[in-house]
PDB file of N, CA and C in Angstrom:
ATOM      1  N   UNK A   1       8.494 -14.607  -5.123  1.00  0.00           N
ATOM      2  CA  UNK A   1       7.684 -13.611  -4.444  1.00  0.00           C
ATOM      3  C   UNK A   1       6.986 -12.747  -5.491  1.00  0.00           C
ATOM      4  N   UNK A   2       5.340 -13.035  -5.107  1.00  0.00           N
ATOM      5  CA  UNK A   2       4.833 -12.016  -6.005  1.00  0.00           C
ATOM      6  C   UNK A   2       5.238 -10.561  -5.642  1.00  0.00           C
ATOM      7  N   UNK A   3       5.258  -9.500  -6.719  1.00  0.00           N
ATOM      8  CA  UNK A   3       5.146  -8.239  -6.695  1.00  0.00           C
ATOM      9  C   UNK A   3       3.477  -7.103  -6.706  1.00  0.00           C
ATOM     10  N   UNK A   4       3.270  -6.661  -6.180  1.00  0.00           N
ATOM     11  CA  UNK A   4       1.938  -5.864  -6.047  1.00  0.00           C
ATOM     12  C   UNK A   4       2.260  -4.212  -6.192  1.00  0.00           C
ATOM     13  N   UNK A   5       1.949  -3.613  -7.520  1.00  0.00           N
ATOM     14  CA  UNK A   5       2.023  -2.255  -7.922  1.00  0.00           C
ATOM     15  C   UNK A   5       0.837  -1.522  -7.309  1.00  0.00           C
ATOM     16  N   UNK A   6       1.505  -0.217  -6.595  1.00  0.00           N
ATOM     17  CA  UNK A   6       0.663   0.270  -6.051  1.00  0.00           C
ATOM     18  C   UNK A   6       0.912   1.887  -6.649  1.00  0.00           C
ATOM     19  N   UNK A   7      -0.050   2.456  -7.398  1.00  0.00           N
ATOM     20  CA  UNK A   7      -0.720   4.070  -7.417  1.00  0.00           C
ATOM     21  C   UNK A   7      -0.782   4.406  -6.878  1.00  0.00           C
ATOM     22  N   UNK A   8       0.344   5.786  -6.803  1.00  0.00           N
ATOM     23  CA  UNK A   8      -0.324   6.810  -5.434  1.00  0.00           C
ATOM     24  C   UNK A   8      -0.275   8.387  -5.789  1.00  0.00           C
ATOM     25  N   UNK A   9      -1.226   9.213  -5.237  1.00  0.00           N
ATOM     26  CA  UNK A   9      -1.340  10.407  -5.827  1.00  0.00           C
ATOM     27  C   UNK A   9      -1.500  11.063  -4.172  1.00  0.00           C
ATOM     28  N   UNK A  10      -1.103  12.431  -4.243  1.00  0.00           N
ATOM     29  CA  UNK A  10      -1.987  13.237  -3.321  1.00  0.00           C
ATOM     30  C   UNK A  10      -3.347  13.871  -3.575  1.00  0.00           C
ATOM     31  N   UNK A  11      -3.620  14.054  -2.386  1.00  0.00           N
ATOM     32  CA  UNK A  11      -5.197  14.402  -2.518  1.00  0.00           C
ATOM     33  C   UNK A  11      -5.713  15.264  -1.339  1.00  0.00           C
ATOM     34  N   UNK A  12      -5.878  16.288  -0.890  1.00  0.00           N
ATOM     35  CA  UNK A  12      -6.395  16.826   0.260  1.00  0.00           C
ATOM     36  C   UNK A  12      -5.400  16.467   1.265  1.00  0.00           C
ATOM     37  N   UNK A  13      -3.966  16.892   1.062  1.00  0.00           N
ATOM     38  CA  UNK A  13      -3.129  16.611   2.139  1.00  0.00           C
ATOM     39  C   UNK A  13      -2.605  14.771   2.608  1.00  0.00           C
ATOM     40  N   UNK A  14      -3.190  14.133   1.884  1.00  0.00           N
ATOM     41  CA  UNK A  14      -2.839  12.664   1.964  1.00  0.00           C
ATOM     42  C   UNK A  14      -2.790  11.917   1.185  1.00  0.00           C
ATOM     43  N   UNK A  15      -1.455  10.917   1.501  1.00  0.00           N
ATOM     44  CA  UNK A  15      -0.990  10.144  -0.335  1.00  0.00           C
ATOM     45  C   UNK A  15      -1.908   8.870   0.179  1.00  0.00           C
ATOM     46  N   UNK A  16      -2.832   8.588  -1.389  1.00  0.00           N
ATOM     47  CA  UNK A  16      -3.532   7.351  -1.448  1.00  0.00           C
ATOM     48  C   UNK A  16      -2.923   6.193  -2.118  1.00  0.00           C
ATOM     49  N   UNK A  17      -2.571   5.802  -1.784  1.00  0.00           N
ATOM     50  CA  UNK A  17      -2.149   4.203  -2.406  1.00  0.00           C
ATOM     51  C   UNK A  17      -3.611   3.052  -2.875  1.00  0.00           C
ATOM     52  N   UNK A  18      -3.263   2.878  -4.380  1.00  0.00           N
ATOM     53  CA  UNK A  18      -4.150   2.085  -4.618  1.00  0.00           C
ATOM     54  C   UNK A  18      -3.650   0.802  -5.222  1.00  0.00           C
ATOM     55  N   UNK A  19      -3.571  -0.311  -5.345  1.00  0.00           N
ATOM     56  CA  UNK A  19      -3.211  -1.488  -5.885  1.00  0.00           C
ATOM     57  C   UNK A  19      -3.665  -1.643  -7.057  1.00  0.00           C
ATOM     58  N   UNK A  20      -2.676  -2.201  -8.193  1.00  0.00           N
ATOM     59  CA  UNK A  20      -2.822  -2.025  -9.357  1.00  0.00           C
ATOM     60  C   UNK A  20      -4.083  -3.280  -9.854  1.00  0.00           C
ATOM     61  N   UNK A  21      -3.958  -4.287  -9.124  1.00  0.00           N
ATOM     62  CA  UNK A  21      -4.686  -5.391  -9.576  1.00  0.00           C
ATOM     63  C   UNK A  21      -5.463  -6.443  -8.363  1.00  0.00           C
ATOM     64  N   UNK A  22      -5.455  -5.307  -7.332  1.00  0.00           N
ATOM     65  CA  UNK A  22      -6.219  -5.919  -6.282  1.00  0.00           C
ATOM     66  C   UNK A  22      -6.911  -4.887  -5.718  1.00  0.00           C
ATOM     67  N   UNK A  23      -7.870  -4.975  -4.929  1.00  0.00           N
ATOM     68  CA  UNK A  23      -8.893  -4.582  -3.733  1.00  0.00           C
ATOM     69  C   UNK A  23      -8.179  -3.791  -2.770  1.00  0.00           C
ATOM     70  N   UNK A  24      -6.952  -3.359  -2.604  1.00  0.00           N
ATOM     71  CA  UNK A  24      -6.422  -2.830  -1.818  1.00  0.00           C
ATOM     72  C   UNK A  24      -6.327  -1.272  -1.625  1.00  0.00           C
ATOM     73  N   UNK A  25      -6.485  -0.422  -0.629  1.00  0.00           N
ATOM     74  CA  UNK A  25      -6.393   0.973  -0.424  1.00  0.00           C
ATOM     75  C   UNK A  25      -5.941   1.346   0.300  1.00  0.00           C
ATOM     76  N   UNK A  26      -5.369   2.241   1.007  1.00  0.00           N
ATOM     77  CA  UNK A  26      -5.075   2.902   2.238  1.00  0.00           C
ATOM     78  C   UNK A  26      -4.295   4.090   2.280  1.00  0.00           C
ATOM     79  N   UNK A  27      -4.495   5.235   3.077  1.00  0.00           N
ATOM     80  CA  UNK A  27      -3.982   6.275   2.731  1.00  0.00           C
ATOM     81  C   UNK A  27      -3.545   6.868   3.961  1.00  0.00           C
ATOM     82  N   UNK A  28      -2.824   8.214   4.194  1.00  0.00           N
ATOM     83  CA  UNK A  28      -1.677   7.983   5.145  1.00  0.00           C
ATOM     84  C   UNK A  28      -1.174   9.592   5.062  1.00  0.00           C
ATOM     85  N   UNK A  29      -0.711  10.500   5.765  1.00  0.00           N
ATOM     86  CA  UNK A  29      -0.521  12.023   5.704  1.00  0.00           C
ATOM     87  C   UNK A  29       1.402  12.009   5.522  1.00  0.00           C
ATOM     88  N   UNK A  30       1.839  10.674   5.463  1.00  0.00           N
ATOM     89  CA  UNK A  30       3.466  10.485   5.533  1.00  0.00           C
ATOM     90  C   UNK A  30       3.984   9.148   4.953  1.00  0.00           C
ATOM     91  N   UNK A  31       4.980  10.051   3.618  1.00  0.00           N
ATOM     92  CA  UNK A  31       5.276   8.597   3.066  1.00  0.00           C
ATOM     93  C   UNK A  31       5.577   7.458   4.273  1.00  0.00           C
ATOM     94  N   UNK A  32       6.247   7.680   5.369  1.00  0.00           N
ATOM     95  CA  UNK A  32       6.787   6.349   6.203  1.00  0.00           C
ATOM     96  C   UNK A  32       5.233   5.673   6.714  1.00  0.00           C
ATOM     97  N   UNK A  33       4.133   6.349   7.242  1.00  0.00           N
ATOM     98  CA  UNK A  33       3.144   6.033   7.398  1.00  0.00           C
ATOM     99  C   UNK A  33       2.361   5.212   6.270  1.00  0.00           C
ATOM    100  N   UNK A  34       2.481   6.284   4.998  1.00  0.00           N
ATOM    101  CA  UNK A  34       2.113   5.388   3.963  1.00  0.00           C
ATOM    102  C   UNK A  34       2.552   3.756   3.891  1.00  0.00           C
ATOM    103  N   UNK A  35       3.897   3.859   3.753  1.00  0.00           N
ATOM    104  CA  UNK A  35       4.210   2.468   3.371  1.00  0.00           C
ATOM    105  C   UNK A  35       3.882   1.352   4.850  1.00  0.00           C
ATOM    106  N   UNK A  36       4.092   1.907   5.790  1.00  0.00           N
ATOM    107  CA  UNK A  36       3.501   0.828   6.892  1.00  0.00           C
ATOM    108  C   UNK A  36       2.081   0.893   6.722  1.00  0.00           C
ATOM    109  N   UNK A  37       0.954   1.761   5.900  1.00  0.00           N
ATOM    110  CA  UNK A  37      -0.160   1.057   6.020  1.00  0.00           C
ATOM    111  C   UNK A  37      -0.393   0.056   4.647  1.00  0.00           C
ATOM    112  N   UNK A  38       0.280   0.595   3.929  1.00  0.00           N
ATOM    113  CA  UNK A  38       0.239  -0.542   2.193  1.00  0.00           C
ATOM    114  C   UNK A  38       0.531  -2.103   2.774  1.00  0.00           C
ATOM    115  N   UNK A  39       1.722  -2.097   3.719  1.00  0.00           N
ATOM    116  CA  UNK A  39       2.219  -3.578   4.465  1.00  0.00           C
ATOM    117  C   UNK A  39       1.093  -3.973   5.188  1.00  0.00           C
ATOM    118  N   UNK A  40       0.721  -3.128   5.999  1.00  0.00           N
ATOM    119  CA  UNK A  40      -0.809  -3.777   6.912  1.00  0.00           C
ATOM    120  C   UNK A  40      -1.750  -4.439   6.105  1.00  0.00           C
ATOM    121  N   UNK A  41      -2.237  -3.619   5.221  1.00  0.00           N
ATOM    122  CA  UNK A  41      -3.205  -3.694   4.146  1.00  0.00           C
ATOM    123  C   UNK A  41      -3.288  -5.094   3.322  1.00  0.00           C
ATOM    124  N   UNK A  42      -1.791  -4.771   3.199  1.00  0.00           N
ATOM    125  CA  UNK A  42      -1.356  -6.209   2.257  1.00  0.00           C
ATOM    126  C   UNK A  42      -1.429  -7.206   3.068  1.00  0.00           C
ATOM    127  N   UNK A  43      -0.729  -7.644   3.942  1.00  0.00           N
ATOM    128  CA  UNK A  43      -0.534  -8.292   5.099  1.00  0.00           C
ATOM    129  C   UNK A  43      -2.185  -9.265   5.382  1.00  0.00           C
ATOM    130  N   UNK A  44      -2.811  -7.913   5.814  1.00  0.00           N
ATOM    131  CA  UNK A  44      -4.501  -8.262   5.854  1.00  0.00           C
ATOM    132  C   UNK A  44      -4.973  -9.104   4.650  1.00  0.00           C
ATOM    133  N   UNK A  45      -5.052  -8.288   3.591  1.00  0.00           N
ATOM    134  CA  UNK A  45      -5.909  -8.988   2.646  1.00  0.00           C
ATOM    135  C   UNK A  45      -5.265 -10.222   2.867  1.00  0.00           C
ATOM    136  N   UNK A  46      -3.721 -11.026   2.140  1.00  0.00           N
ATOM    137  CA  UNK A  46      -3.910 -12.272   1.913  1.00  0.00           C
ATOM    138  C   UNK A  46      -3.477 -12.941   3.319  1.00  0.00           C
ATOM    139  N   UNK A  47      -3.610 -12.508   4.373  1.00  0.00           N
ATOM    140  CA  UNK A  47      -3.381 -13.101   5.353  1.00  0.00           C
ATOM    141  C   UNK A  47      -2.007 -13.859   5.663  1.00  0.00           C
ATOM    142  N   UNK A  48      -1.120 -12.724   5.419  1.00  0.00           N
ATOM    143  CA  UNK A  48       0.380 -12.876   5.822  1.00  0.00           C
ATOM    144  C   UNK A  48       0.900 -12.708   6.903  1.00  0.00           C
ATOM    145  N   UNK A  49       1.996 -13.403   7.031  1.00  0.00           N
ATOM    146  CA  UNK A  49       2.938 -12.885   8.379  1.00  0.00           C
ATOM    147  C   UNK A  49       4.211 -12.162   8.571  1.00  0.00           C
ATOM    148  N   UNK A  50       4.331 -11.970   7.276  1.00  0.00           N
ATOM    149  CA  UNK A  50       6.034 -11.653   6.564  1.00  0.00           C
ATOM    150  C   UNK A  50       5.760 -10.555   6.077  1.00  0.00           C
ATOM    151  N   UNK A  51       6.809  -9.832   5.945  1.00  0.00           N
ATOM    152  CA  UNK A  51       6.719  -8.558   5.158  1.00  0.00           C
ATOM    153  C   UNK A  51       7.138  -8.863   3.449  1.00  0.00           C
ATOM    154  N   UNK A  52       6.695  -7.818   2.651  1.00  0.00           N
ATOM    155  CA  UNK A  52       6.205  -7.993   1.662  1.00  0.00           C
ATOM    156  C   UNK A  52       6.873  -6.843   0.725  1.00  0.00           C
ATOM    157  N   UNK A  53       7.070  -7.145  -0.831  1.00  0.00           N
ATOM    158  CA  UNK A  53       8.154  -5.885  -1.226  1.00  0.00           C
ATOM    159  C   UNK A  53       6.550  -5.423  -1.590  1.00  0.00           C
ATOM    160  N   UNK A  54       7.047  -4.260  -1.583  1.00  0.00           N
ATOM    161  CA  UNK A  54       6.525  -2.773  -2.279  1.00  0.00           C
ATOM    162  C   UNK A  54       6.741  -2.071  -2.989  1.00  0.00           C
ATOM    163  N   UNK A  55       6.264  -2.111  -4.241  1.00  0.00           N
ATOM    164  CA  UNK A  55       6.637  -1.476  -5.279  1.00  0.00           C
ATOM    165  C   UNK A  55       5.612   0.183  -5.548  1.00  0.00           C
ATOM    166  N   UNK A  56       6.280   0.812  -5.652  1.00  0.00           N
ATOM    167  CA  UNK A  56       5.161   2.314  -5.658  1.00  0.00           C
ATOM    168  C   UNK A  56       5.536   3.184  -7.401  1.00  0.00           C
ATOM    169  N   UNK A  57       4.201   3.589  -7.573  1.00  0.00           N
ATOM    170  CA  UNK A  57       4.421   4.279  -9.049  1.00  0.00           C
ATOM    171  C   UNK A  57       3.676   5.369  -9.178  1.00  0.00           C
TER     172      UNK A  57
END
């Protein structure tokens, strides 16, 4: 299983998650929100059905 590093900072009240080496973004007012949209996101881009680890930095 690949791993996908994701950046995240606050910004105007909401943590942005950015992917270290892909096209990926999504941002979210709650870490639990956060991480269910990083899974969507991910999910989307490579067109998965499984959940996926998450690594955050």
């Amino acid at each position: 299983m690949k791993s996908i590093k994701f950046n995240v900072e606050e910004c105007d009240g909401y943590f942005v998650a950015d992917a270290a080496d892909y096209a990926i973004v999504t941002q979210a007012k709650t870490w639990l929100k956060l991480l269910r949209n990083i899974d969507e996101a991910v999910r989307l881009h490579f067109d998965l059905k499984s959940m996926i680890n998450i690594v955050l930095s």
